[in-house]
Protein backbone atom coordinates (compact mmCIF):
# COMPACT_ATOMS: atom_id res chain seq x y z
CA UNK A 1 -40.36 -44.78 5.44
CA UNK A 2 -39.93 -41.13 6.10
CA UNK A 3 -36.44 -40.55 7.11
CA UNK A 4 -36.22 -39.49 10.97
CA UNK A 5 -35.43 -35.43 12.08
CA UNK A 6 -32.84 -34.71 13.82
CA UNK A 7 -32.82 -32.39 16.13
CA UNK A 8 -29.99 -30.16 17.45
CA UNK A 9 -30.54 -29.58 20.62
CA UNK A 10 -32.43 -32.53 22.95
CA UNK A 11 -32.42 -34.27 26.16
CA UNK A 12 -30.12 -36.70 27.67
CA UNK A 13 -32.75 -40.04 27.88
CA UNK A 14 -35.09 -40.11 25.02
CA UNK A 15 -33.88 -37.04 23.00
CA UNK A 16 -36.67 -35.16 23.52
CA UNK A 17 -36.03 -31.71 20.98
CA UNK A 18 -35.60 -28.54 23.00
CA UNK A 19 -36.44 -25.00 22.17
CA UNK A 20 -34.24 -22.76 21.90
CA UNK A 21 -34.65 -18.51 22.61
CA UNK A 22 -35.99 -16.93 18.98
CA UNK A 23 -37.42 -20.49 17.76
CA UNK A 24 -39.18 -21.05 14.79
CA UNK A 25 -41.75 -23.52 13.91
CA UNK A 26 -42.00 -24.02 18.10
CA UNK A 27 -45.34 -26.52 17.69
CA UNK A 28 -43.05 -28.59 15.37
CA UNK A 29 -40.45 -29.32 18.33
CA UNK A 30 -43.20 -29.76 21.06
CA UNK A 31 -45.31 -31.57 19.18
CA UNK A 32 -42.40 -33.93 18.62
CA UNK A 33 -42.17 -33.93 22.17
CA UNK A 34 -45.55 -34.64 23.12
CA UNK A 35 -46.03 -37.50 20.13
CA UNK A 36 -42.70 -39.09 22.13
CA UNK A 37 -43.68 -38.96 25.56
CA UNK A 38 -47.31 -40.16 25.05
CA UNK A 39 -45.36 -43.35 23.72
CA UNK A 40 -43.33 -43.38 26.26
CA UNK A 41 -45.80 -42.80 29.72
CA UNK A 42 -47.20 -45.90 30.95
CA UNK A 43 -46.48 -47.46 27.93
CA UNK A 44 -48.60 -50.72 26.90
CA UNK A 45 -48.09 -52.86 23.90
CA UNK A 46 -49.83 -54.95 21.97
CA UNK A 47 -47.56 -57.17 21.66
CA UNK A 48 -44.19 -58.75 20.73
CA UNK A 49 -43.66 -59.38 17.06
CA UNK A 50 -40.83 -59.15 14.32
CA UNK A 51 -43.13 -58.02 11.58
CA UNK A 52 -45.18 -54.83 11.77
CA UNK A 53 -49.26 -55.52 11.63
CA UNK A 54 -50.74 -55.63 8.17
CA UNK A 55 -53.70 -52.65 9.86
CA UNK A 56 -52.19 -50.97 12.86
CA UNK A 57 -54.46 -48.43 14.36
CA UNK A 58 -53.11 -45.04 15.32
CA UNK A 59 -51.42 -44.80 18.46
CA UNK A 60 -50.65 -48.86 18.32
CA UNK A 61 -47.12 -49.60 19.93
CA UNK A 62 -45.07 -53.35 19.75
CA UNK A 63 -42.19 -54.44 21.08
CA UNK A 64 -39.88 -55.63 17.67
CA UNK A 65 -38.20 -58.79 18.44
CA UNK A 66 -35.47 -60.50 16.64
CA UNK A 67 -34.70 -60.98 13.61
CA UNK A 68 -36.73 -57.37 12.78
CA UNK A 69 -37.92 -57.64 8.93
CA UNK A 70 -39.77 -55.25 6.59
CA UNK A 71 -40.11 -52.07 7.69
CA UNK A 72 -39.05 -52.89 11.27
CA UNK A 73 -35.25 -54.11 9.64
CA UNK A 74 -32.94 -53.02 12.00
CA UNK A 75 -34.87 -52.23 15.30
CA UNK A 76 -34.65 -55.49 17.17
CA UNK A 77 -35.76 -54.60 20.80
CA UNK A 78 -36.83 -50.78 19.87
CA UNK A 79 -40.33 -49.79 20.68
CA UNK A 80 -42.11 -49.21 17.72
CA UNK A 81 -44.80 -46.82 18.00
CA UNK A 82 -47.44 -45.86 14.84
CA UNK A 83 -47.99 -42.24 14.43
CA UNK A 84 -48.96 -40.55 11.76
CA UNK A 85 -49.37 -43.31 9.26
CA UNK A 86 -45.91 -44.27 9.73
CA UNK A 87 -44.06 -46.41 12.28
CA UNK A 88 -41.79 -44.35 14.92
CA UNK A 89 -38.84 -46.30 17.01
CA UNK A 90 -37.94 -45.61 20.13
CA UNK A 91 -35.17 -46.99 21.60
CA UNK A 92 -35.43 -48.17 25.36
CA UNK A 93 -33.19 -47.65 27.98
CA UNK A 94 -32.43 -50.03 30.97
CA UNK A 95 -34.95 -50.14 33.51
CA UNK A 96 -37.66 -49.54 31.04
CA UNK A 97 -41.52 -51.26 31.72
CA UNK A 98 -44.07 -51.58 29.33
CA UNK A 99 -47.32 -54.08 30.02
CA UNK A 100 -47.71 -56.54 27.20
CA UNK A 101 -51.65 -56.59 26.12
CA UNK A 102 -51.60 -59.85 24.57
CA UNK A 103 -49.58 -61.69 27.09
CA UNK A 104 -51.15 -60.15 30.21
CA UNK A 105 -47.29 -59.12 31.68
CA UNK A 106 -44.85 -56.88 32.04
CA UNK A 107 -41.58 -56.58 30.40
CA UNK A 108 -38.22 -55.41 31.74
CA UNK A 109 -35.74 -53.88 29.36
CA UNK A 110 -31.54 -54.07 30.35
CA UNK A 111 -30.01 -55.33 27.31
CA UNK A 112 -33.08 -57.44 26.42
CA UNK A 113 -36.30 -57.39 27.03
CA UNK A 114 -37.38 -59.98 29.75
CA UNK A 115 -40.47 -61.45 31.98
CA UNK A 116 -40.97 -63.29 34.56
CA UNK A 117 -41.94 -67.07 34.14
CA UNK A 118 -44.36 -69.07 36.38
CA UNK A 119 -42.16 -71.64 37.82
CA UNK A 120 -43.78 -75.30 39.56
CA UNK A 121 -44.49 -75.89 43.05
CA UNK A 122 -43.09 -78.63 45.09
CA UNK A 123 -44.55 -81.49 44.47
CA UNK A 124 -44.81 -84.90 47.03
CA UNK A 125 -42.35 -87.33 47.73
CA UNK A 126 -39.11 -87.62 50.04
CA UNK A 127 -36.97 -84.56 48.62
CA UNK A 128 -40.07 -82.33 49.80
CA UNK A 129 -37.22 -80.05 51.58
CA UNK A 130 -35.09 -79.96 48.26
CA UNK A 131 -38.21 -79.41 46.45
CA UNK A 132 -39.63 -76.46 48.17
CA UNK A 133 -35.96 -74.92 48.10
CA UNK A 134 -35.25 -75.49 44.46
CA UNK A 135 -38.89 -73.80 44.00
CA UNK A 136 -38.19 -70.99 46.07
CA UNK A 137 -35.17 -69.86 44.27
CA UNK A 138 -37.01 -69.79 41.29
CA UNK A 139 -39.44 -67.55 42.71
CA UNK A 140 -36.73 -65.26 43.72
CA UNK A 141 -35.02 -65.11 40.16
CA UNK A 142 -38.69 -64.30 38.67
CA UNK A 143 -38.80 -61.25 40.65
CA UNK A 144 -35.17 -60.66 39.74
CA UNK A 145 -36.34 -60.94 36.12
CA UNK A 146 -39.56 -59.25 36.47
CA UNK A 147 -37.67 -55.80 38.38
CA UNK A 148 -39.13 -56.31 41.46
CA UNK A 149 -35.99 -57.29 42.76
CA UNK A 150 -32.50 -56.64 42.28
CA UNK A 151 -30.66 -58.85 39.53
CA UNK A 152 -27.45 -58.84 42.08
């Protein structure tokens, strides 16, 4: 694996390289830029995996879960995004989306990436009350969970 550029000067979030008055090589540092931010717009992954694919396509982006191995050692909850014929990682930030092809749902990054679950609905019998109560605060901790809305 190619070791990653560093760049001097670059923005706050995603380190996005900036150009600087008198720059050389200026299509180097936007297309860095552009490669980052088409991963990073509306993202969508494929999926959630520890290993990377044995025949990604170009473009392909996963979600590395833990424990990371092979190539992806090291990058548990990064976005890794294939470029180039070699796998970029992009670190999320809190508050991050990305829709999860495979699993039809979106996840939320904070420290973690999470979704929301389906939870059960009441079901008969005497505790119906109890039941529908119990069912409805799972409902609310989903959307707490899924970002829609607020964990506290």
């Amino acid at each position: 694996m190619p070791d990653p550029i560093i760049f001097t000067s670059v923005t706050p979030h995603y380190s996005l390289p900036l150009l600087f008055p008198g720059q050389a090589q200026k299509e180097f540092y936007v297309n860095e830029a552009l490669s980052l931010l088409d991963s990073l717009i509306h993202s969508s992954v494929e999926g959630m995996a520890t290993t990377p694919p044995l025949s990604p396509s170009e473009g392909d982006l996963w979600l590395i879960a833990a424990p990371s191995q092979d190539s992806w050692a090291g990058f548990e909850h990064h976005i890794a995004s294939y470029q180039g014929n070699a796998w970029r990682f992009i670190e999320p930030k809190p508050g991050m989306r990305v829709f999860d092809k495979e699993q039809g749902q979106f996840w939320l990054f904070d420290t973690q990436w999470s979704a929301g679950s389906i939870s059960g609905e009441p079901q008969g019998g005497t505790n119906i009350d109890a039941e529908a109560r119990a069912t409805i605060s799972e409902l609310v901790q989903v959307l707490k969970n899924s970002g829609i809305l607020p964990r506290n």
